[in-house]
PDB file of N, CA and C in Angstrom:
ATOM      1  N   UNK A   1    -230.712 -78.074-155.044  1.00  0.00           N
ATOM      2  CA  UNK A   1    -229.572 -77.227-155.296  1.00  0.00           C
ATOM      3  C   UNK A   1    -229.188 -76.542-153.992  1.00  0.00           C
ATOM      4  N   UNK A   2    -227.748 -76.551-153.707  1.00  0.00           N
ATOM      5  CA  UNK A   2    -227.380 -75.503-152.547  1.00  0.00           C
ATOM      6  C   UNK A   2    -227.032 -74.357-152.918  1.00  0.00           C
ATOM      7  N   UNK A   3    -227.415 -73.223-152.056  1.00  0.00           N
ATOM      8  CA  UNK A   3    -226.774 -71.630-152.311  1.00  0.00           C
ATOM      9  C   UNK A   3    -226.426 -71.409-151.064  1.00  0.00           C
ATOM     10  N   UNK A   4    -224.894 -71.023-151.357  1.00  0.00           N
ATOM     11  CA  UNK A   4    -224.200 -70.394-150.134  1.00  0.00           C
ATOM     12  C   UNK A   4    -223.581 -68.557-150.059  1.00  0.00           C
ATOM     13  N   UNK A   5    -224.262 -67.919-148.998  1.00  0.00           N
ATOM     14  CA  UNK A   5    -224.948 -66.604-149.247  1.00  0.00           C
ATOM     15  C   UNK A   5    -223.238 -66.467-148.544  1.00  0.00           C
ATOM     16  N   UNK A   6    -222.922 -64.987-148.901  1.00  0.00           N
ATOM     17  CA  UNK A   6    -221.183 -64.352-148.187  1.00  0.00           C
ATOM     18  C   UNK A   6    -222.476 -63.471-147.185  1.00  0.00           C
ATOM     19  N   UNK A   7    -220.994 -63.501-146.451  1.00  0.00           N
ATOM     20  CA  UNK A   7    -221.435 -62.008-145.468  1.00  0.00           C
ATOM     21  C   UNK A   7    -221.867 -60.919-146.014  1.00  0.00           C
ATOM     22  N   UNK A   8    -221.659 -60.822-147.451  1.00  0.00           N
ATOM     23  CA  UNK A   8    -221.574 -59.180-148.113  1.00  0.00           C
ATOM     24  C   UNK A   8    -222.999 -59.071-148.557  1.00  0.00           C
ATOM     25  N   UNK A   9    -223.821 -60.405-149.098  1.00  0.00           N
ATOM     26  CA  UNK A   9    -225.342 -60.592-149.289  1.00  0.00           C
ATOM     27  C   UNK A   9    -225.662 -60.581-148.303  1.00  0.00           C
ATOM     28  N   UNK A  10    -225.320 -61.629-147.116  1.00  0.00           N
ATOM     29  CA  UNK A  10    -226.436 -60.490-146.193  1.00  0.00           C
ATOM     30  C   UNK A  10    -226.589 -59.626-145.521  1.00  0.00           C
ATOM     31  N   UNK A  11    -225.672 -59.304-145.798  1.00  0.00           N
ATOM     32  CA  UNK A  11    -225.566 -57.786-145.233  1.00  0.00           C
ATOM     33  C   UNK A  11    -226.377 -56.593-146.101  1.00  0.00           C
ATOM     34  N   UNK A  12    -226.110 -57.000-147.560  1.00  0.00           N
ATOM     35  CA  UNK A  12    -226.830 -56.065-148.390  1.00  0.00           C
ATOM     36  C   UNK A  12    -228.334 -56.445-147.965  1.00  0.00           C
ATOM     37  N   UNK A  13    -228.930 -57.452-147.463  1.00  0.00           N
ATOM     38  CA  UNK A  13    -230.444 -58.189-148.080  1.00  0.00           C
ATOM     39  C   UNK A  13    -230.950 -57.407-146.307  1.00  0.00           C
ATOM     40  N   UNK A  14    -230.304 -57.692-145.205  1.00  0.00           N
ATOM     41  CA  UNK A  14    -230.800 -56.774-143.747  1.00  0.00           C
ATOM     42  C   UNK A  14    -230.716 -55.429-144.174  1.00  0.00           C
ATOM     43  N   UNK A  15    -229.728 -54.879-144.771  1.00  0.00           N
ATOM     44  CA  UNK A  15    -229.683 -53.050-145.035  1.00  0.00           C
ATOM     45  C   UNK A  15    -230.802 -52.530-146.132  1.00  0.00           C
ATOM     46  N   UNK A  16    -230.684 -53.161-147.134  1.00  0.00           N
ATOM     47  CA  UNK A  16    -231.432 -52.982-148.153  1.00  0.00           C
ATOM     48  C   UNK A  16    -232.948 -53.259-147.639  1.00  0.00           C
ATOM     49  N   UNK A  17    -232.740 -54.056-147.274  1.00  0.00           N
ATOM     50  CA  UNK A  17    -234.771 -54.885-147.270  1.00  0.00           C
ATOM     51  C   UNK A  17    -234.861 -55.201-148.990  1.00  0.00           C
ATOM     52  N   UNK A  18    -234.086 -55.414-149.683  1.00  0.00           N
ATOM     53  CA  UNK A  18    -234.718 -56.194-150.819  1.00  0.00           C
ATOM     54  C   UNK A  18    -235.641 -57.439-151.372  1.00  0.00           C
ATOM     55  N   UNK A  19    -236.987 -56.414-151.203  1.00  0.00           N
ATOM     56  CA  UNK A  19    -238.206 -57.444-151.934  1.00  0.00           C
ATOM     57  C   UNK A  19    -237.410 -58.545-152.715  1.00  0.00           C
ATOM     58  N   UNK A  20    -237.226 -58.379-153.903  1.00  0.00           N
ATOM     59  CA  UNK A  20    -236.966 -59.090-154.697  1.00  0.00           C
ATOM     60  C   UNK A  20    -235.505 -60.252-154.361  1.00  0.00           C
ATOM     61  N   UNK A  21    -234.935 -59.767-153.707  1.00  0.00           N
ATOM     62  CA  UNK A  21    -234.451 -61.147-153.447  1.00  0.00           C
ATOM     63  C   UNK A  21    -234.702 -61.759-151.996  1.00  0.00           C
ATOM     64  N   UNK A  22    -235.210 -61.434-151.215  1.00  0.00           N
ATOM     65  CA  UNK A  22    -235.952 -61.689-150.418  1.00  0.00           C
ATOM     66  C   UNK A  22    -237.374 -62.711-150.893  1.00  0.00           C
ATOM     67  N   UNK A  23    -237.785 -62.156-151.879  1.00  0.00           N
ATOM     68  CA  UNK A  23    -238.505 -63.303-152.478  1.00  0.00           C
ATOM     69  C   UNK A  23    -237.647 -64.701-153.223  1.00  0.00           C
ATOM     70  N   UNK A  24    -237.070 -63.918-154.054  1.00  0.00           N
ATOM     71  CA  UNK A  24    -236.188 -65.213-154.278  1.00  0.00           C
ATOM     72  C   UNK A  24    -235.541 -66.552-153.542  1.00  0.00           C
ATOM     73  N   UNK A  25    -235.049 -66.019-152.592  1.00  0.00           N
ATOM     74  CA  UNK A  25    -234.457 -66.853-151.300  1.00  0.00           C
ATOM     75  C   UNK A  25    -236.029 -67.317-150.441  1.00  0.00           C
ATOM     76  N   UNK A  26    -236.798 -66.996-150.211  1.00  0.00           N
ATOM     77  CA  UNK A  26    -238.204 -67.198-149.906  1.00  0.00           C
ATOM     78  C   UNK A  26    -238.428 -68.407-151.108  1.00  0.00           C
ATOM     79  N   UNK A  27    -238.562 -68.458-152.366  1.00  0.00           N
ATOM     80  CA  UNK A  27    -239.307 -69.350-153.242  1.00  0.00           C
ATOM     81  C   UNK A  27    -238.384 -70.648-153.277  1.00  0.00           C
ATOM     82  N   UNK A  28    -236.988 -70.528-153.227  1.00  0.00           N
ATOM     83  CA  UNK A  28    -235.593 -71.209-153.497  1.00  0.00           C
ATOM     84  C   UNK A  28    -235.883 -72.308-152.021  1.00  0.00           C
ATOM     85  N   UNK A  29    -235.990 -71.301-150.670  1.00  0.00           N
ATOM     86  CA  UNK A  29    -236.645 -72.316-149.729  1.00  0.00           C
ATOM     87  C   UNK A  29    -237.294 -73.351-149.282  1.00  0.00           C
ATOM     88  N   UNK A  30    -238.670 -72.663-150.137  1.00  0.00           N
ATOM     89  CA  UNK A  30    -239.542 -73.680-150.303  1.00  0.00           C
ATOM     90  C   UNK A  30    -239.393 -74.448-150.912  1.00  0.00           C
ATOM     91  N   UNK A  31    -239.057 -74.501-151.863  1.00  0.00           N
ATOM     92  CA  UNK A  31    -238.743 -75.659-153.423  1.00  0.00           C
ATOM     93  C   UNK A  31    -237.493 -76.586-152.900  1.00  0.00           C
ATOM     94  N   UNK A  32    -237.538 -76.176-151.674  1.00  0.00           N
ATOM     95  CA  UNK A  32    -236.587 -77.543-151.117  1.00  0.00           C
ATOM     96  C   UNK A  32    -235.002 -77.132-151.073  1.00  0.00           C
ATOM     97  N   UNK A  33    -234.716 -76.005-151.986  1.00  0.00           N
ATOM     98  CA  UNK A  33    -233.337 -75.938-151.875  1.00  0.00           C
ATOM     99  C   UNK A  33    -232.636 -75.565-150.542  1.00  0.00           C
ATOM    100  N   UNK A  34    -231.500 -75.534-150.331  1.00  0.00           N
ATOM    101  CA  UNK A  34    -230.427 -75.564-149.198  1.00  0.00           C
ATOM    102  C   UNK A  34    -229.651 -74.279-149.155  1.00  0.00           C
ATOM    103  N   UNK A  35    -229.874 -73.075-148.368  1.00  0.00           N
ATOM    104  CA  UNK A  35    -229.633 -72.398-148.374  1.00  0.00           C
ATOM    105  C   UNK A  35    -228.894 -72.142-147.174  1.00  0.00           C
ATOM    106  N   UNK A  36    -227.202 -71.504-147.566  1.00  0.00           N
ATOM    107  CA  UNK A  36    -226.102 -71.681-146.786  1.00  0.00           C
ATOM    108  C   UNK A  36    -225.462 -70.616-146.806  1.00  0.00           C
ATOM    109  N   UNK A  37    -225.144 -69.889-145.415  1.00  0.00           N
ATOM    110  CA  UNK A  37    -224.857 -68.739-144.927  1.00  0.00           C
ATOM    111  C   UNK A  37    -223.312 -68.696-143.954  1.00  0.00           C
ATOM    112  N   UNK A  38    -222.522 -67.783-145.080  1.00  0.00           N
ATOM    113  CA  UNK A  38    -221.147 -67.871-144.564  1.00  0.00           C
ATOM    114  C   UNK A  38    -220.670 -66.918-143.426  1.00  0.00           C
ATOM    115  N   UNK A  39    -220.215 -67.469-142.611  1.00  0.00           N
ATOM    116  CA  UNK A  39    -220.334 -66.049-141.150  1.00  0.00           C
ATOM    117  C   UNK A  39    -218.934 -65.922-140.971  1.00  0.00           C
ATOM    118  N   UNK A  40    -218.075 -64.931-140.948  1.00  0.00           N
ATOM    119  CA  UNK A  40    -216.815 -65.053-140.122  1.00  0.00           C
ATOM    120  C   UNK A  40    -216.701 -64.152-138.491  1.00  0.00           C
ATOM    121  N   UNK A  41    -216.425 -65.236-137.966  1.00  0.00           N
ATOM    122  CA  UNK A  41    -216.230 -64.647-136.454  1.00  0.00           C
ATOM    123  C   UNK A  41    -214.851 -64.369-135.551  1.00  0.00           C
ATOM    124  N   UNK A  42    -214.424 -63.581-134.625  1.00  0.00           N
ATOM    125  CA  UNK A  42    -212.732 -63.088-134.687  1.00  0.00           C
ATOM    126  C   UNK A  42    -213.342 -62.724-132.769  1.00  0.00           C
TER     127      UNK A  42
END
């Protein structure tokens, strides 16, 4: 499965430090999934 993260998750997941999805995205990793991070640059 792919997950594609916005700027606004990670932004919350660096400010926050959220364990819990920090684990999530940690387990989703391993298990092979594709994890995809949207950046806008100007």
């Amino acid at each position: 499965m792919k997950y594609m993260l916005d700027t606004n998750i990670c932004s919350y997941i660096i400010r926050q430090h959220s364990q819990s999805v920090l684990e999530t995205l940690e387990n989703r990793a391993a298990e092979s999934h594709i994890l995809w991070m949207s950046v806008i640059t100007y």
